[in-house]
C-alpha atoms as a PDB file:
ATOM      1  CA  UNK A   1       5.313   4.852  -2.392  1.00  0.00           C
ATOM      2  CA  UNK A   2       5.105   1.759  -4.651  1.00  0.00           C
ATOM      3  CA  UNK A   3       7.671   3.307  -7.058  1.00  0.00           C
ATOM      4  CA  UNK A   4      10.047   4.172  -4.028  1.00  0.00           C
ATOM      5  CA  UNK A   5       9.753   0.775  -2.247  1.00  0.00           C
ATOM      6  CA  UNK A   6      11.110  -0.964  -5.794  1.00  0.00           C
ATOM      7  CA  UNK A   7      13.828   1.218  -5.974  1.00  0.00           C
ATOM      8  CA  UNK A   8      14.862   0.054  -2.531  1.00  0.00           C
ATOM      9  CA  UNK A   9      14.217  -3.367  -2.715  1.00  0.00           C
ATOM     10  CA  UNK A  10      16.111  -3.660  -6.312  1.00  0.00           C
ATOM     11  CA  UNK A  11      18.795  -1.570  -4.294  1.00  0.00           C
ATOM     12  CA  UNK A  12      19.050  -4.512  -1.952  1.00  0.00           C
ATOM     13  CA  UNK A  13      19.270  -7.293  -4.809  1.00  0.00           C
ATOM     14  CA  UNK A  14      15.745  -7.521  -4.845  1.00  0.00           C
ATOM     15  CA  UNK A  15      14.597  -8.931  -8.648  1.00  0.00           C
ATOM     16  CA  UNK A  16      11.653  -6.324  -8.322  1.00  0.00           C
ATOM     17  CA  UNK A  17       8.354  -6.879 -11.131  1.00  0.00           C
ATOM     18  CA  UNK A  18       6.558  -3.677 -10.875  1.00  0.00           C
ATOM     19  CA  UNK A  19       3.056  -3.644 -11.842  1.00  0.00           C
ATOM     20  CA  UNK A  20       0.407  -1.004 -12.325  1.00  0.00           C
ATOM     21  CA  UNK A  21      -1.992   0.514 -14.759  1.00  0.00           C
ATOM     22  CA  UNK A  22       0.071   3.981 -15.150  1.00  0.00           C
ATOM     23  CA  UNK A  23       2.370   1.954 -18.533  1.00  0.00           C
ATOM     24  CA  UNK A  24       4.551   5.309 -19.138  1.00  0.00           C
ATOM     25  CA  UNK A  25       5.765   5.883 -15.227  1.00  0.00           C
ATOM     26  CA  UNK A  26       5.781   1.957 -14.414  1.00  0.00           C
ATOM     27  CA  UNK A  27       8.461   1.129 -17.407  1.00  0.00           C
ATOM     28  CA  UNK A  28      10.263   4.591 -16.218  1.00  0.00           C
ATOM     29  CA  UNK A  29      10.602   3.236 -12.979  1.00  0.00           C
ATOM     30  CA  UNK A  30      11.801  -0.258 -13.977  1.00  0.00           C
ATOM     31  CA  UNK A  31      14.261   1.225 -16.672  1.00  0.00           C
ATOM     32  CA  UNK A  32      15.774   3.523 -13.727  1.00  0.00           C
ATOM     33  CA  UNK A  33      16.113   0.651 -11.500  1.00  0.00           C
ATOM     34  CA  UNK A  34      18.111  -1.324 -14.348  1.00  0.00           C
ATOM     35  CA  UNK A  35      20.285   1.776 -15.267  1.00  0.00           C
ATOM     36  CA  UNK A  36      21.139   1.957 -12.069  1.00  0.00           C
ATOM     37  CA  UNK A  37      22.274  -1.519 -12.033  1.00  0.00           C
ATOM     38  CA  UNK A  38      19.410  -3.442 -10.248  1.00  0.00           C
ATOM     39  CA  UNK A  39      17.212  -5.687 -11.856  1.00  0.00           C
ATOM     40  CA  UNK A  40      13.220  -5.046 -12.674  1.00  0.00           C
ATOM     41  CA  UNK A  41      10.491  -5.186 -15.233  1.00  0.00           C
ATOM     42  CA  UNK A  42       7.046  -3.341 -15.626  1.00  0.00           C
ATOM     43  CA  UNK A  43       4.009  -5.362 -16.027  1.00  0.00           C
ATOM     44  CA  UNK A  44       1.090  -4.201 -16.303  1.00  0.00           C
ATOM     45  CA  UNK A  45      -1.861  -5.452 -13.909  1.00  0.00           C
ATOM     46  CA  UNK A  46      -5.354  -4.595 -13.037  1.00  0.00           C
ATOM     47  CA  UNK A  47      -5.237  -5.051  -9.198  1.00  0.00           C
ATOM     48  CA  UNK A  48      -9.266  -6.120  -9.301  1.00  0.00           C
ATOM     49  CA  UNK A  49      -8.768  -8.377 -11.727  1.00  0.00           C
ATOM     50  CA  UNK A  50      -8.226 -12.067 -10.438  1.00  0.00           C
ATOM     51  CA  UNK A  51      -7.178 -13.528 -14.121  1.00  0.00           C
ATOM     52  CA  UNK A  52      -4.343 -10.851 -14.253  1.00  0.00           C
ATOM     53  CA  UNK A  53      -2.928 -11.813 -11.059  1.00  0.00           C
ATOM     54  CA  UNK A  54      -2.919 -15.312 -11.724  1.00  0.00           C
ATOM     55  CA  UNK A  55      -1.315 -14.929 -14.903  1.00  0.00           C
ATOM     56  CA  UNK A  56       1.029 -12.527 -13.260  1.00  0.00           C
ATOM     57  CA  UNK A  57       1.864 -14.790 -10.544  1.00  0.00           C
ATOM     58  CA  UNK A  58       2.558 -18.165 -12.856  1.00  0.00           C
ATOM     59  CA  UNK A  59       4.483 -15.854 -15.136  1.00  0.00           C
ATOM     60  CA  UNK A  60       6.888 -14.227 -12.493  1.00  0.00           C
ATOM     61  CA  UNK A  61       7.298 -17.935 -10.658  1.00  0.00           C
ATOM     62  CA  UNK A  62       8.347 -19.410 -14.092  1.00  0.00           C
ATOM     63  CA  UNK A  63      10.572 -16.679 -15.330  1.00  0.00           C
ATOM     64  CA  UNK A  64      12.054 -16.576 -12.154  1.00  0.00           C
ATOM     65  CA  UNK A  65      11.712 -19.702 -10.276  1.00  0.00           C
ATOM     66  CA  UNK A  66       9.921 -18.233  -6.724  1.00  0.00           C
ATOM     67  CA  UNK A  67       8.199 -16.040  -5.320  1.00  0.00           C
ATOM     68  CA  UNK A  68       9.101 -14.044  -2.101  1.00  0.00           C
ATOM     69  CA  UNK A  69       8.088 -11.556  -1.194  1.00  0.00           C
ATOM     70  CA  UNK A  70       4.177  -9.471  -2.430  1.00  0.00           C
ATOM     71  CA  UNK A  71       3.725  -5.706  -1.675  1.00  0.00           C
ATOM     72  CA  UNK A  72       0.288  -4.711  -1.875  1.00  0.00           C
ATOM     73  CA  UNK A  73       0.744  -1.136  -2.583  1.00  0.00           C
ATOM     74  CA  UNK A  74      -1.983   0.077  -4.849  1.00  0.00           C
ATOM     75  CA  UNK A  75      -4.271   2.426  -3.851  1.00  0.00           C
ATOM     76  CA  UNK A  76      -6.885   5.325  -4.619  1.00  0.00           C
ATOM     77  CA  UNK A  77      -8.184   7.944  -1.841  1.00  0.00           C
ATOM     78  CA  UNK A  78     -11.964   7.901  -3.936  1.00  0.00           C
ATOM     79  CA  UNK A  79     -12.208  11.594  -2.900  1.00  0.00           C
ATOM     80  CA  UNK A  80     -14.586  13.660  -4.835  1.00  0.00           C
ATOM     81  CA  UNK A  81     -13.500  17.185  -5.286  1.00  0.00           C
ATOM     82  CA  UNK A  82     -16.623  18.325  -5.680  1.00  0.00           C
ATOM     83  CA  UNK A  83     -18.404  17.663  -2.444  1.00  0.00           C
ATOM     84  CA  UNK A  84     -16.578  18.340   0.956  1.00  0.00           C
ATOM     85  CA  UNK A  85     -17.355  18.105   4.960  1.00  0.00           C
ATOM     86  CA  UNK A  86     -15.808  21.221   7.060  1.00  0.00           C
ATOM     87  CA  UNK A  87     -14.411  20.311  10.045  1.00  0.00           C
ATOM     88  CA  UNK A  88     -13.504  23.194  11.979  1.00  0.00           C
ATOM     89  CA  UNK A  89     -12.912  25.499   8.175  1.00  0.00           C
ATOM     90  CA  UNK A  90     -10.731  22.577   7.079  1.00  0.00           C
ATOM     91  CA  UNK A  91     -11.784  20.527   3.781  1.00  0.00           C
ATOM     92  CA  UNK A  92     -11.731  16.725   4.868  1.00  0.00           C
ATOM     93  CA  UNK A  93     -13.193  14.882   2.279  1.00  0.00           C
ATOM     94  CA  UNK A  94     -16.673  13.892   0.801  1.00  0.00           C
ATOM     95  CA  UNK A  95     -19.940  13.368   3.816  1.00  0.00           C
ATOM     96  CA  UNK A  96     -21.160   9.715   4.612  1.00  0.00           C
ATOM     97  CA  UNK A  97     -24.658  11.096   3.259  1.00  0.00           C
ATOM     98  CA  UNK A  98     -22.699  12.351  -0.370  1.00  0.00           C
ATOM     99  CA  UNK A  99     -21.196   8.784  -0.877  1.00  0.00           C
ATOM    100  CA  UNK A 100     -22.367   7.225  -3.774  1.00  0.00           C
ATOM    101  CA  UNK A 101     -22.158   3.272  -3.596  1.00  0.00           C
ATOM    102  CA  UNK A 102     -20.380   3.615  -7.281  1.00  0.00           C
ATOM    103  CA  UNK A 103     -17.562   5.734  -5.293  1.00  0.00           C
ATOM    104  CA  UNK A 104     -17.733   3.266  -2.398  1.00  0.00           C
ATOM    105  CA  UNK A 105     -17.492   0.215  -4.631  1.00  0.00           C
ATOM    106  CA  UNK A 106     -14.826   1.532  -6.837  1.00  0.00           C
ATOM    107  CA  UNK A 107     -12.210   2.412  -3.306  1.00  0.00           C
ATOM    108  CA  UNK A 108     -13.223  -0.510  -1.821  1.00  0.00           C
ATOM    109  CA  UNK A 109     -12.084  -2.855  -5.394  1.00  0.00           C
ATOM    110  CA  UNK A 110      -8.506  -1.533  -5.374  1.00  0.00           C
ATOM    111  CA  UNK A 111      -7.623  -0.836  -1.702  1.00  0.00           C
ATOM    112  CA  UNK A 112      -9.621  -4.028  -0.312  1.00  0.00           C
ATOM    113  CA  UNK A 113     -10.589  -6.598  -3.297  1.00  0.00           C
ATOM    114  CA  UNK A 114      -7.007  -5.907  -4.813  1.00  0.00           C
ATOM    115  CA  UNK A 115      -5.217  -6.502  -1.253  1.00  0.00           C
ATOM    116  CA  UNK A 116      -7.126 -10.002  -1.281  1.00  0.00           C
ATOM    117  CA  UNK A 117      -6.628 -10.981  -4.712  1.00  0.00           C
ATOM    118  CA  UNK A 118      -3.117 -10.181  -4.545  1.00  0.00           C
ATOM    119  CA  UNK A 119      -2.284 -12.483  -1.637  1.00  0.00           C
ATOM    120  CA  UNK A 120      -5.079 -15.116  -2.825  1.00  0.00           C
ATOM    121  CA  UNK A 121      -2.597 -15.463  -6.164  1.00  0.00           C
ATOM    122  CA  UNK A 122       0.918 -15.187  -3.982  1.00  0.00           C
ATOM    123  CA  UNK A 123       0.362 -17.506  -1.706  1.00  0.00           C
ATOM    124  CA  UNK A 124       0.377 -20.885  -3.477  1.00  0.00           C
ATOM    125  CA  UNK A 125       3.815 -19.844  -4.815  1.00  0.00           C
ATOM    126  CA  UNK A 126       5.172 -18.969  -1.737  1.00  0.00           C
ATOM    127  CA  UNK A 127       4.070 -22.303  -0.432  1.00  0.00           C
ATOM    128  CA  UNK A 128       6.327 -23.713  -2.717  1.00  0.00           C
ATOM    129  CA  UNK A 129       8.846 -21.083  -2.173  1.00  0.00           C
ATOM    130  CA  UNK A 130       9.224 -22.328   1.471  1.00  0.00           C
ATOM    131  CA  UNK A 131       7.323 -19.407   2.606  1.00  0.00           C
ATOM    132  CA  UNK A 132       7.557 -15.232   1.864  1.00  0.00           C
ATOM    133  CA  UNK A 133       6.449 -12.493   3.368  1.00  0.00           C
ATOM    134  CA  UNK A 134       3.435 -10.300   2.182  1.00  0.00           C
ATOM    135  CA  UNK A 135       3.426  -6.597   3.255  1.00  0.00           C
ATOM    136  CA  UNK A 136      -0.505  -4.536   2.758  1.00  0.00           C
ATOM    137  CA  UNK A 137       0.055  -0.348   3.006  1.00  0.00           C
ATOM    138  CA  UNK A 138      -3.033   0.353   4.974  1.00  0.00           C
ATOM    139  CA  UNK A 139      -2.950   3.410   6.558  1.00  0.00           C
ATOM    140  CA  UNK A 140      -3.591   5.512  10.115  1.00  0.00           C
ATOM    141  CA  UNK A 141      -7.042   6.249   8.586  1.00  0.00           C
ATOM    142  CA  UNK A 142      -7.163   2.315   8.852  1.00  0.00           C
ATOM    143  CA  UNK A 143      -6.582   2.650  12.621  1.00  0.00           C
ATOM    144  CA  UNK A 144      -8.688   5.960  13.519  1.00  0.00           C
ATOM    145  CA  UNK A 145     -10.859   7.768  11.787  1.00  0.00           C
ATOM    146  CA  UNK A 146     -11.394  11.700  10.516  1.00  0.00           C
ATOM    147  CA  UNK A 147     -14.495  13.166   9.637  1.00  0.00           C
ATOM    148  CA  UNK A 148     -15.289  12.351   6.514  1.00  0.00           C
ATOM    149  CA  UNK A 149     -14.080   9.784   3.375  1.00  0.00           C
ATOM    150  CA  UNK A 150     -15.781   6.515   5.034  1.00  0.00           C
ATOM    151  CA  UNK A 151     -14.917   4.553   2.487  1.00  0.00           C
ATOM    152  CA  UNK A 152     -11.590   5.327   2.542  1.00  0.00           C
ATOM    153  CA  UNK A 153     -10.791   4.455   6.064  1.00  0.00           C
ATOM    154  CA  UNK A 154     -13.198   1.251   5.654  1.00  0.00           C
ATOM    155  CA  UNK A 155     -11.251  -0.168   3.073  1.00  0.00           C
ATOM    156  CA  UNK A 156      -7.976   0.300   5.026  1.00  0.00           C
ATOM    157  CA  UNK A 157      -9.518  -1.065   8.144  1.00  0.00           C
ATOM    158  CA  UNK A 158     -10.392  -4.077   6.144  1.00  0.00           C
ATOM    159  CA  UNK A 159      -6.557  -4.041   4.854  1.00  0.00           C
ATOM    160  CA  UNK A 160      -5.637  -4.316   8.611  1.00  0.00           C
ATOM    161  CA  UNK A 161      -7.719  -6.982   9.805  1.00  0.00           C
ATOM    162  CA  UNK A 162      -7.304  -8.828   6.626  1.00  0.00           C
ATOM    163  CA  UNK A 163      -3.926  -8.953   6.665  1.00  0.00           C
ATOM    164  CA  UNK A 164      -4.011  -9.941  10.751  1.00  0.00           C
ATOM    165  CA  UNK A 165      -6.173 -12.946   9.158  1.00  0.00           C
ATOM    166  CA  UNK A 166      -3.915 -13.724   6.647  1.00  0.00           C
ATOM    167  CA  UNK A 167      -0.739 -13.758   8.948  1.00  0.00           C
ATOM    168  CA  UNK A 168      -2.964 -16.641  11.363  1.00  0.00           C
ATOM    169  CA  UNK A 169      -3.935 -18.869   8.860  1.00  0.00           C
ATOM    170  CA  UNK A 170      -0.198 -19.017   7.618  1.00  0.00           C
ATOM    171  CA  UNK A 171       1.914 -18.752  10.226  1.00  0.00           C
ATOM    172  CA  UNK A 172       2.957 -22.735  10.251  1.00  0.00           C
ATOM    173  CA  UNK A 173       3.957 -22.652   6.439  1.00  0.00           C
ATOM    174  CA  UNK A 174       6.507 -19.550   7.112  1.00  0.00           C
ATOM    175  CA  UNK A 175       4.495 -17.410   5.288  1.00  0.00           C
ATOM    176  CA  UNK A 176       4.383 -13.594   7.160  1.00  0.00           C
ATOM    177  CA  UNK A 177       1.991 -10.999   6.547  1.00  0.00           C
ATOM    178  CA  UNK A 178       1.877  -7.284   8.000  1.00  0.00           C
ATOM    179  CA  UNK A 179       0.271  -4.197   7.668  1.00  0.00           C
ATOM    180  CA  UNK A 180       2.280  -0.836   7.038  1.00  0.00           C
ATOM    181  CA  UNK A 181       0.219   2.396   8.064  1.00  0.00           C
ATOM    182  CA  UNK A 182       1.764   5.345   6.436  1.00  0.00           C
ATOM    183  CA  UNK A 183       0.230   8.556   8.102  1.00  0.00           C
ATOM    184  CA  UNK A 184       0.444  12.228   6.026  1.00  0.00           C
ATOM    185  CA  UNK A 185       3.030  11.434   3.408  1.00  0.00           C
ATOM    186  CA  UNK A 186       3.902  13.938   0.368  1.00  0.00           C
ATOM    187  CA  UNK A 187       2.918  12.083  -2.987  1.00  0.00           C
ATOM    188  CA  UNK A 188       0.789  12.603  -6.031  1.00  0.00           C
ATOM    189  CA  UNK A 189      -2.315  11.364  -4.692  1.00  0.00           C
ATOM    190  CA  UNK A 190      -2.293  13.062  -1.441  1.00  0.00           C
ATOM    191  CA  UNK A 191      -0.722  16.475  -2.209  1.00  0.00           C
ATOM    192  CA  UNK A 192      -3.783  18.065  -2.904  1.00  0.00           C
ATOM    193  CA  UNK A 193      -4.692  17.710   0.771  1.00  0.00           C
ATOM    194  CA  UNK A 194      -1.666  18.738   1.515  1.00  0.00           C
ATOM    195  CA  UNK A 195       0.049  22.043  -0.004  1.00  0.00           C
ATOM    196  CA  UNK A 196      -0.823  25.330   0.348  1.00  0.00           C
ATOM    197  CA  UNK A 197      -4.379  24.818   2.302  1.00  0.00           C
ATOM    198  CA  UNK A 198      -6.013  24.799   5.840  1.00  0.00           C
ATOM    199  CA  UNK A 199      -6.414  20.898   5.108  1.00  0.00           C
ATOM    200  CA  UNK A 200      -2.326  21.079   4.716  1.00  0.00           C
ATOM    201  CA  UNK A 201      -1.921  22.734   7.759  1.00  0.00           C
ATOM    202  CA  UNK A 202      -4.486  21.159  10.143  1.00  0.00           C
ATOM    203  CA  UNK A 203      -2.661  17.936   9.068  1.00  0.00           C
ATOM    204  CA  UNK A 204       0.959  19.615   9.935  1.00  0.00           C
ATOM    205  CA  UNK A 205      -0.295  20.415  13.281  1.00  0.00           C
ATOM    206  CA  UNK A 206      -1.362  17.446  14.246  1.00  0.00           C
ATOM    207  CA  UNK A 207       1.961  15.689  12.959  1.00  0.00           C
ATOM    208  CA  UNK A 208       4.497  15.986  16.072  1.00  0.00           C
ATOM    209  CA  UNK A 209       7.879  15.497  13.847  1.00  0.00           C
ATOM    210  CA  UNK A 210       6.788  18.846  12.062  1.00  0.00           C
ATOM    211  CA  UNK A 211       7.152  17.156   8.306  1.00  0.00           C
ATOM    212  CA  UNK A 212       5.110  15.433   5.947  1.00  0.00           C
ATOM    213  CA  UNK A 213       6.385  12.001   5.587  1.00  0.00           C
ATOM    214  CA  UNK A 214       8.672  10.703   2.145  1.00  0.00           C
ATOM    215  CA  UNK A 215       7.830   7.957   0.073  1.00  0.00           C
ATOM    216  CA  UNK A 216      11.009   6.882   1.229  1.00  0.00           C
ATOM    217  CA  UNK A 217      10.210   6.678   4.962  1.00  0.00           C
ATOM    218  CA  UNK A 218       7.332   4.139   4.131  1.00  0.00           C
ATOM    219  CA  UNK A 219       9.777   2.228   1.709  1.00  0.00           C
ATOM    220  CA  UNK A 220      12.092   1.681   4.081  1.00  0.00           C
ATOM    221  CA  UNK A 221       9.304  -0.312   7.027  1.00  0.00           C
ATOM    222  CA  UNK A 222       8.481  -2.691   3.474  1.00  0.00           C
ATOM    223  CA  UNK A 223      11.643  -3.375   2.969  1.00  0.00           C
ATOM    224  CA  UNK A 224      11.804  -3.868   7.001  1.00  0.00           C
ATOM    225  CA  UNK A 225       9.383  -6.373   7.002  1.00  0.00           C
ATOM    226  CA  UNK A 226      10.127  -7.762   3.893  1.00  0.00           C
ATOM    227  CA  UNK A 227      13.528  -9.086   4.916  1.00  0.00           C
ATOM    228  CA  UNK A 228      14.909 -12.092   6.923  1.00  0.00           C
ATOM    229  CA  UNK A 229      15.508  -9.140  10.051  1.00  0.00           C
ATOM    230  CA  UNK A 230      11.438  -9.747  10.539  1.00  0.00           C
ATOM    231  CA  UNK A 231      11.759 -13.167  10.532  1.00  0.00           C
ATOM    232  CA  UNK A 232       9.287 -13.084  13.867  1.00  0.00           C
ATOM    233  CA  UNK A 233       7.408 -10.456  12.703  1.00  0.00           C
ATOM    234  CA  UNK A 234       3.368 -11.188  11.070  1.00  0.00           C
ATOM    235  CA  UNK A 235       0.374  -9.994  11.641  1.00  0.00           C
ATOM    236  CA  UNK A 236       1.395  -6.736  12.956  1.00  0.00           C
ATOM    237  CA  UNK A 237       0.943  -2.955  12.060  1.00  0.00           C
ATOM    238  CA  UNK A 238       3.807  -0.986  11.403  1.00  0.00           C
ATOM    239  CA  UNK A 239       2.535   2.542  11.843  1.00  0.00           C
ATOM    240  CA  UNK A 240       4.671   5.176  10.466  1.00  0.00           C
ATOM    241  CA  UNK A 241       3.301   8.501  10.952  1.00  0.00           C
ATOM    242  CA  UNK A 242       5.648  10.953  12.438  1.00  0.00           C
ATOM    243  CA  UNK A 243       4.060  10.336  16.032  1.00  0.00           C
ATOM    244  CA  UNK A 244       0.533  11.208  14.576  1.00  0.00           C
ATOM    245  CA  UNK A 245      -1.598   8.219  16.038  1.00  0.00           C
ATOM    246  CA  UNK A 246       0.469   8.640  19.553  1.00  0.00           C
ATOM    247  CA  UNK A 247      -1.647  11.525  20.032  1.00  0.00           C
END
């Protein structure tokens, strides 16, 4: 999703700084974006580390002279392979009782910490930007939950609410910030839940549209609410989830 939403945005005349802890894909991602004619750099960035996004932030405002616009994309699902709930035959994810606080800890520092120390660092900048727009991928597990992988769907709840917090205090200085809550969508990290299982198809069923969604199709509400079209748009959740939640 993360690599997807930078194509876009450079695609748009976004300068895009892509940052991550995966070096070989991040600079393959930035070199396709610049081959293809946009602009774009890898850097890469710790997402629980506050030092590294402060020095990220100064860096990117003084190379480039603002900045804009902060996607909080990172994430991990924390899911143990090992130990499983069954929920009607279908493998969910690890039991509340199996969860060790190491596990919970370690989701909860990149999908929650790293949310807040992202926007902690962005928003002086955008302040003197004149204001930007901050976009936090929570998730539909952020807005209901599923029988198992607690931590998971607490640390996207806390994405939701944090970013409804964020989008208060800031309002007055033009500075937005929304929540994007991507439902069953084919990538790395989730196709193992998704392909060629009962966990696949359980999630299929309950997925109106009939599809898994694209990295593209969550790219495309960032660069929604990213843009001066959602000029009157903050704190609110853009769920995209082929009809999923409406259930």
């Amino acid at each position: 999703i993360g690599a997807e939403t930078a194509r876009r945005f450079a695609e748009h005349g976004a300068t895009v700084v892509l940052c991550d802890v995966q070096e070989d894909l991040g600079r393959s991602v930035a070199q396709e974006i610049v081959s293809d004619g946009g602009t774009a750099e890898y850097r890469t960035l710790d997402v629980t580390k506050e030092d590294q996004w402060v020095a990220l932030v100064a860096d990117v405002e003084a190379k480039y002279g603002k900045v804009n616009v902060l996607c909080n994309i990172a994430g991990v699902s924390g899911r143990p392979r090992e130990m499983t709930v069954q929920a009607s035959g279908v493998m969910t994810g690890v039991a509340l009782e199996h969860q060790t606080l190491e596990n919970w800890n370690a989701i909860m520092d990149v999908n929650s910490t790293g949310v807040f120390l992202g926007t902690k660092a962005a928003i002086p900048a955008m302040r003197r930007a004149g204001g930007g727009s901050i976009v936090n991928i929570s998730s539909i597990c952020g807005i209901v939950g599923s029988f198992a992988n607690a931590a998971y769907h607490a640390s996207k709840g806390a994405v939701r609410i944090f970013t409804k917090s964020t989008a208060i205090q800031y309002a007055k200085e033009g500075i937005r910030a929304n929540s994007v809550h991507p439902g069953f969508v084919d990538t790395p990290m989730a196709r193992p839940g998704l392909l060629g299982n009962e966990s696949g198809k359980a999630r299929m069923d309950a997925t109106p549209m009939g599809r898994f969604g694209k990295p593209i199709d969550i790219a495309m509400g960032c660069l929604y609410l990213a843009s001066d079209e959602a000029s009157w748009v903050t704190g609110s959740e853009l769920v995209i989830d082929g009809g999923m939640t409406a259930n």
